[in-house]
Protein backbone atom coordinates (compact mmCIF):
# COMPACT_ATOMS: atom_id res chain seq x y z
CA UNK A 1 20.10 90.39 53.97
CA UNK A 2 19.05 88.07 51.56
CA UNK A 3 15.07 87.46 50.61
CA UNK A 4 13.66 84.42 52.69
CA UNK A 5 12.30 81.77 50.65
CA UNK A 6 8.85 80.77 51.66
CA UNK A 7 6.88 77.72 51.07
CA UNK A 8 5.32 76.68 48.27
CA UNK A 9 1.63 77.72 47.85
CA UNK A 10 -1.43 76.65 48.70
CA UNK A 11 0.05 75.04 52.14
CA UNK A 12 2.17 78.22 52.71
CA UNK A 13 0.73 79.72 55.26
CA UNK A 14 -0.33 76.82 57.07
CA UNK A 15 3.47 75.69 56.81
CA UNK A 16 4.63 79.22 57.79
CA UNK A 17 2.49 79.43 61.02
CA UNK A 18 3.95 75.75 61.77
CA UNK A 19 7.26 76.17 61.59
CA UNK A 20 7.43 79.63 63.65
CA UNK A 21 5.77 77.27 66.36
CA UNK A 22 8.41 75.41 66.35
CA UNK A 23 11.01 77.63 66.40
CA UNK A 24 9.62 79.81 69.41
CA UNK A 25 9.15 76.30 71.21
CA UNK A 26 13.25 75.49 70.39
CA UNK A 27 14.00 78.84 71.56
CA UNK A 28 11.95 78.35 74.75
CA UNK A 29 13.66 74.90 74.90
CA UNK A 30 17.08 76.83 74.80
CA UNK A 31 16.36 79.15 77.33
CA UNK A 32 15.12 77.42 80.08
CA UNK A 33 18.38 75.52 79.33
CA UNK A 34 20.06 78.17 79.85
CA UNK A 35 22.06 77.98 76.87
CA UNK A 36 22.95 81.23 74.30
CA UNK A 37 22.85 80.85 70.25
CA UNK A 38 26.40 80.41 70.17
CA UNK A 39 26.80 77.48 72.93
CA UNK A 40 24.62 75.63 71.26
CA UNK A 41 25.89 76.32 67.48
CA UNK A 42 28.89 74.67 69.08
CA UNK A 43 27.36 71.50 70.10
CA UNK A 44 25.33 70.68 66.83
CA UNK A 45 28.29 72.46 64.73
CA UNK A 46 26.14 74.99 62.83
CA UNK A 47 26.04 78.57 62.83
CA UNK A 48 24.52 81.40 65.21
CA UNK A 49 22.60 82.84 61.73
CA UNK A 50 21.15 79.09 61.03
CA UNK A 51 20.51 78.59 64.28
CA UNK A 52 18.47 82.12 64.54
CA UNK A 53 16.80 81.46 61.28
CA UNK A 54 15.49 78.29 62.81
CA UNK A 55 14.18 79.83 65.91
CA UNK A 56 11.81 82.13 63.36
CA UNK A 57 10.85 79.28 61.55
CA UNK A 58 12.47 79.94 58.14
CA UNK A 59 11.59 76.82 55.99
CA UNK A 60 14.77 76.60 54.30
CA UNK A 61 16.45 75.32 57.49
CA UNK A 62 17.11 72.28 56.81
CA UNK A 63 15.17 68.87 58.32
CA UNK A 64 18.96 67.45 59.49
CA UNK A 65 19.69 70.30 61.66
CA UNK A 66 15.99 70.16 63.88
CA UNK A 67 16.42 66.78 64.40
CA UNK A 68 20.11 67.34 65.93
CA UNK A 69 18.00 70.38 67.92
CA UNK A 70 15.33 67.91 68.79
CA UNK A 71 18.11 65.45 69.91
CA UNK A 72 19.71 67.77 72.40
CA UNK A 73 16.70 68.04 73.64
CA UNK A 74 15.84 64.44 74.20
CA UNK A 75 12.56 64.80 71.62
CA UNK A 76 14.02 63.02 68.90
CA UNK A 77 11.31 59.85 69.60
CA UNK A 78 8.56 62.33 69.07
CA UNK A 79 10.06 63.11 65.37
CA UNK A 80 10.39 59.42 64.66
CA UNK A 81 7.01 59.10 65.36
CA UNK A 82 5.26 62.05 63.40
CA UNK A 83 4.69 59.89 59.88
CA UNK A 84 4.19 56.60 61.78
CA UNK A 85 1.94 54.19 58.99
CA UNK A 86 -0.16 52.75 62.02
CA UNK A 87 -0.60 56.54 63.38
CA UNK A 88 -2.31 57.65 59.97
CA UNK A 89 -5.63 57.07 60.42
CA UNK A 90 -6.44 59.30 56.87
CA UNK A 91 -4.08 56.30 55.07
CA UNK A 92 -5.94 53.52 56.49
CA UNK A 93 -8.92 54.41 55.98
CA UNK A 94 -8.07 55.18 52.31
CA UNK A 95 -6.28 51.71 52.59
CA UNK A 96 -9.39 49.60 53.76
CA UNK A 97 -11.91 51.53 51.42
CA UNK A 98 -9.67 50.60 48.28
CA UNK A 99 -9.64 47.26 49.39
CA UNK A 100 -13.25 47.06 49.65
CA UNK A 101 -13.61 46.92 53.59
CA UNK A 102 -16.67 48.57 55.03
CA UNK A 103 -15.33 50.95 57.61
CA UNK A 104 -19.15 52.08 58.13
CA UNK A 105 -20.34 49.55 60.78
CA UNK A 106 -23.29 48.03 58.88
């Protein structure tokens, strides 16, 4: 078996813990479906191995193939919306401080 690649440091962990998350919730997703590994290979035309390595959260699955998952699953809006500019509050806050707007209330 080949060596899994992990993330790149100092988010790795952080990334690592993520990802398994997600891949336990897919599987869950799949199951209650009532669908095997192999059924659904077959509809997003991938492999049983990718499909595995996605339910353990290996990073190097890539972002094309848990969209198509998330899809099947009728979550795909949720994706679409993770990076949203008017959802990052962190940006516009950096945003209006640059541009000299007191965010402080006085």
């Amino acid at each position: 078996m080949a060596k899994r690649q992990t993330t790149l440091h100092p988010y790795a962990d952080a990334i690592d813990t993520a990802l398994a998350a997600l891949g336990q919730d897919l599987k869950i997703a799949r199951k209650r479906r009532g669908l095997s590994l192999r059924a659904w290979a077959l509809s997003l035309n991938v492999s049983v191995p990718t499909l595995r390595r996605l339910e353990q959260g290996d990073p190097t699955v890539g972002m094309g193939i848990y969209a198509s998952v998330l899809h099947l699953i009728g979550q795909l809006p949720r994706l679409q919306s993770l990076a949203a500019p008017n959802l990052d509050a962190a940006a516009l806050q950096l945003e209006l401080t640059r541009v000299g707007v007191n965010t402080s209330g006085a």
